[in-house]
N, C-alpha and C. Protein backbone atom coordinates (compact mmCIF):
# COMPACT_ATOMS: atom_id res chain seq x y z
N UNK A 1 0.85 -1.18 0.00
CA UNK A 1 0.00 0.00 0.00
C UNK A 1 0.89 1.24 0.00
N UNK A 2 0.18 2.16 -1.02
CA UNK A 2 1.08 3.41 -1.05
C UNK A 2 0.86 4.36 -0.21
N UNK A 3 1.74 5.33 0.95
CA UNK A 3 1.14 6.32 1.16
C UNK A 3 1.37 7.63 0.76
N UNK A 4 1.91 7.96 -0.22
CA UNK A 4 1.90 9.14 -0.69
C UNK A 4 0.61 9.63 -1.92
N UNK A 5 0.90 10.63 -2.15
CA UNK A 5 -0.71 10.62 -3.07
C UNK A 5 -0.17 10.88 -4.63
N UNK A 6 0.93 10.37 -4.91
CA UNK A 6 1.21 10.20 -6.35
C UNK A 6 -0.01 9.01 -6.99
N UNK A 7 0.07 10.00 -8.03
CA UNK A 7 -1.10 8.71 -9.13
C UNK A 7 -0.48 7.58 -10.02
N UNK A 8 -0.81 6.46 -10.26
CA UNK A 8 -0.39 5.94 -11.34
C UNK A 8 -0.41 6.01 -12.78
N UNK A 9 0.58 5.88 -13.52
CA UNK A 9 0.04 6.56 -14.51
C UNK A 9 -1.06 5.44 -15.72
N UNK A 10 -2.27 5.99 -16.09
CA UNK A 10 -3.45 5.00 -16.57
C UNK A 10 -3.07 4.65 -17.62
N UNK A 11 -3.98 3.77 -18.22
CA UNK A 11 -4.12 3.52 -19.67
C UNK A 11 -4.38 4.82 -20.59
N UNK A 12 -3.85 4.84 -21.55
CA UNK A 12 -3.77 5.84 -22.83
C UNK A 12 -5.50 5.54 -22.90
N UNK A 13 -5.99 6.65 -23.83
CA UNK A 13 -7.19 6.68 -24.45
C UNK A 13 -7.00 6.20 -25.93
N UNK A 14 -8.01 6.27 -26.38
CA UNK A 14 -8.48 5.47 -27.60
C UNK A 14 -8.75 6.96 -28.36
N UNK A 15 -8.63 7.13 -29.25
CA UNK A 15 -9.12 7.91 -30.48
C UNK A 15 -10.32 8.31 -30.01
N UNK A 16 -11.32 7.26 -30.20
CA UNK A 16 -12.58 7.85 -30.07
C UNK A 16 -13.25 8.41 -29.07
N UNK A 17 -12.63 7.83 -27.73
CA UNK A 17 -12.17 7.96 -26.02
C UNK A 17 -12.00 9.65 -25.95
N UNK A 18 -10.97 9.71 -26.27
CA UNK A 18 -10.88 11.27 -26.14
C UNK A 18 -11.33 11.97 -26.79
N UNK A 19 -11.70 11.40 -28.27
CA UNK A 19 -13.02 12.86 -29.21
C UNK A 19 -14.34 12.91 -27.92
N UNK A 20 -14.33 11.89 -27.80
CA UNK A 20 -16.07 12.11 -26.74
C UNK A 20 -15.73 12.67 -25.41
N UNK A 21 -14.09 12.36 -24.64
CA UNK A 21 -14.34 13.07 -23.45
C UNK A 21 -13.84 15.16 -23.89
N UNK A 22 -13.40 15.00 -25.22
CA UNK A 22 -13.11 16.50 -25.15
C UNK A 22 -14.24 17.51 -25.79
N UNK A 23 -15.39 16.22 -26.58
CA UNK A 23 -16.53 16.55 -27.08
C UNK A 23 -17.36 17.17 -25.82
N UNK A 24 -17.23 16.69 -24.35
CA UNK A 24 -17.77 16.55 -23.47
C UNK A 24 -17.36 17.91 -22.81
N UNK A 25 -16.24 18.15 -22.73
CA UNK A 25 -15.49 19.40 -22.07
C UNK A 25 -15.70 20.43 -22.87
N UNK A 26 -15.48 20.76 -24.05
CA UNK A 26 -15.70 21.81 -25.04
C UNK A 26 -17.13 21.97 -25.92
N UNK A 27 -17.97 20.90 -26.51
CA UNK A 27 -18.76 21.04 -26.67
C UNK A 27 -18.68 21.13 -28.43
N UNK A 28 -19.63 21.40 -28.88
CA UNK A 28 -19.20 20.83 -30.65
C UNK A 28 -18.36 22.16 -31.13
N UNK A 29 -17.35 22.19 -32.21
CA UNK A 29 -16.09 22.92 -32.75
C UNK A 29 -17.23 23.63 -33.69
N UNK A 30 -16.63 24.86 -33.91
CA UNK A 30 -17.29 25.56 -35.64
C UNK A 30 -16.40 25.00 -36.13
N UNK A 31 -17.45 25.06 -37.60
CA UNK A 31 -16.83 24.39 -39.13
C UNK A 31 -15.46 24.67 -39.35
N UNK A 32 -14.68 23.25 -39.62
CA UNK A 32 -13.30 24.09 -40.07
C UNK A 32 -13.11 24.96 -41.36
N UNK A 33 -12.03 26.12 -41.10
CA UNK A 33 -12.50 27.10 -42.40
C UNK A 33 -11.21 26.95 -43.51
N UNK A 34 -11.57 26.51 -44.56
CA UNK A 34 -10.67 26.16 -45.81
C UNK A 34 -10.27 27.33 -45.94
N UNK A 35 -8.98 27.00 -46.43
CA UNK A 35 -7.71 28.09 -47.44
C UNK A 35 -8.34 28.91 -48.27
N UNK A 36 -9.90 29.02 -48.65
CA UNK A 36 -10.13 29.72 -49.85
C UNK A 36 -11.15 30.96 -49.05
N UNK A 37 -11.61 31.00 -47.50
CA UNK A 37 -12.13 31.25 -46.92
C UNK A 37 -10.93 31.99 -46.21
N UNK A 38 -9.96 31.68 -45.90
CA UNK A 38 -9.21 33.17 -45.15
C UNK A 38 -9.29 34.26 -46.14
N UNK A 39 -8.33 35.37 -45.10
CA UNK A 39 -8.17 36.89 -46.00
C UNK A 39 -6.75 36.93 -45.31
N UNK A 40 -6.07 37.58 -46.14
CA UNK A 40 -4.61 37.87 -46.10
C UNK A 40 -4.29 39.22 -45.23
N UNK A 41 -3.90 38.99 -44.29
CA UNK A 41 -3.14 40.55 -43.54
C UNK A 41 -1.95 40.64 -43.50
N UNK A 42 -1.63 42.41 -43.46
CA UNK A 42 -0.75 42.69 -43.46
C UNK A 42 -0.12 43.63 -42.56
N UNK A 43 0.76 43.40 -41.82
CA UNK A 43 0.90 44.54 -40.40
C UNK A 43 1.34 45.79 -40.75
N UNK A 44 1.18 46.82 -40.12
CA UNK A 44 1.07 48.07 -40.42
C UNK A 44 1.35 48.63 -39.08
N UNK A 45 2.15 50.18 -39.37
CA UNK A 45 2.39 50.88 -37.99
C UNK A 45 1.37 51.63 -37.86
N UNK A 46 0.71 52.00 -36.32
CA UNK A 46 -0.38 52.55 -35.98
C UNK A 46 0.46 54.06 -36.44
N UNK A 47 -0.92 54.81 -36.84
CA UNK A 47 -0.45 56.26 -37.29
C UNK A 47 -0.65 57.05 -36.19
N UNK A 48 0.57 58.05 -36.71
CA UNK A 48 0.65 59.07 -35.40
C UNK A 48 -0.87 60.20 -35.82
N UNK A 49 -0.94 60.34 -34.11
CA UNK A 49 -2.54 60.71 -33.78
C UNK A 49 -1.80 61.86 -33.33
N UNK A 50 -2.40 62.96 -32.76
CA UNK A 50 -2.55 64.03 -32.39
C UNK A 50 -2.67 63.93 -30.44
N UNK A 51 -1.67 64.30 -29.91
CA UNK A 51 -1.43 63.40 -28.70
C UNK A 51 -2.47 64.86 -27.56
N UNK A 52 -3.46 64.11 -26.76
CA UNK A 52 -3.63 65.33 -26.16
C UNK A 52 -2.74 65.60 -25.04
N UNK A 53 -3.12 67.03 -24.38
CA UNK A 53 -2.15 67.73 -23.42
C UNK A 53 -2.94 67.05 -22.25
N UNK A 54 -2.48 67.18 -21.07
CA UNK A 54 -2.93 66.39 -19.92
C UNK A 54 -3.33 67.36 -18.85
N UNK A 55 -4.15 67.28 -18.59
CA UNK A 55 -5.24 68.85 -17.57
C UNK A 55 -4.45 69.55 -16.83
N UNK A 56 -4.33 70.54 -16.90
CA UNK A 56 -3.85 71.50 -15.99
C UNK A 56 -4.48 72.38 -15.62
N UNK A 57 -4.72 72.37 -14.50
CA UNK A 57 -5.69 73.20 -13.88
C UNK A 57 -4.99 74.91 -13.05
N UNK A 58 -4.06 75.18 -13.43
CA UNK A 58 -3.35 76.38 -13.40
C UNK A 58 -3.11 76.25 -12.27
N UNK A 59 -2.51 77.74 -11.97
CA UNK A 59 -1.66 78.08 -10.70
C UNK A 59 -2.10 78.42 -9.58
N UNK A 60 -3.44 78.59 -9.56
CA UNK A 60 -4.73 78.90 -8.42
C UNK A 60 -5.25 78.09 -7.95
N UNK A 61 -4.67 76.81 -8.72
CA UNK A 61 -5.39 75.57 -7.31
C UNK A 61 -4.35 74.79 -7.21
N UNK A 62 -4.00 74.71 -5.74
CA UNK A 62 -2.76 74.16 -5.01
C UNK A 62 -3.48 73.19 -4.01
């Protein structure tokens, strides 16, 4: 008898074993989407914006 609480390690799953227990955890996948169904991107630098000034409430309130 063991007393530490290490597990043994089980039997592997089966193919179909784990489609149904991850079917079970996640729930059904959307359609997979074919190569003719993506769109191509391309990275780009964000453009310089117009930065605002940060409140200043002048010299009369301390």
């Amino acid at each position: 008898m063991r007393t530490d609480d290490a597990r043994e390690p089980s039997d592997q799953l089966t193919d179909t074993e784990a489609a149904f227990w991850r079917f079970v955890r996640f729930g059904e996948l959307p359609p997979r989407v074919l190569p003719y169904e993506t769109v191509e991107t391309v990275e780009t630098e964000q453009p310089l914006l117009p930065r605002e000034q940060p409140f200043d409430p002048g010299p009369h309130c301390a």
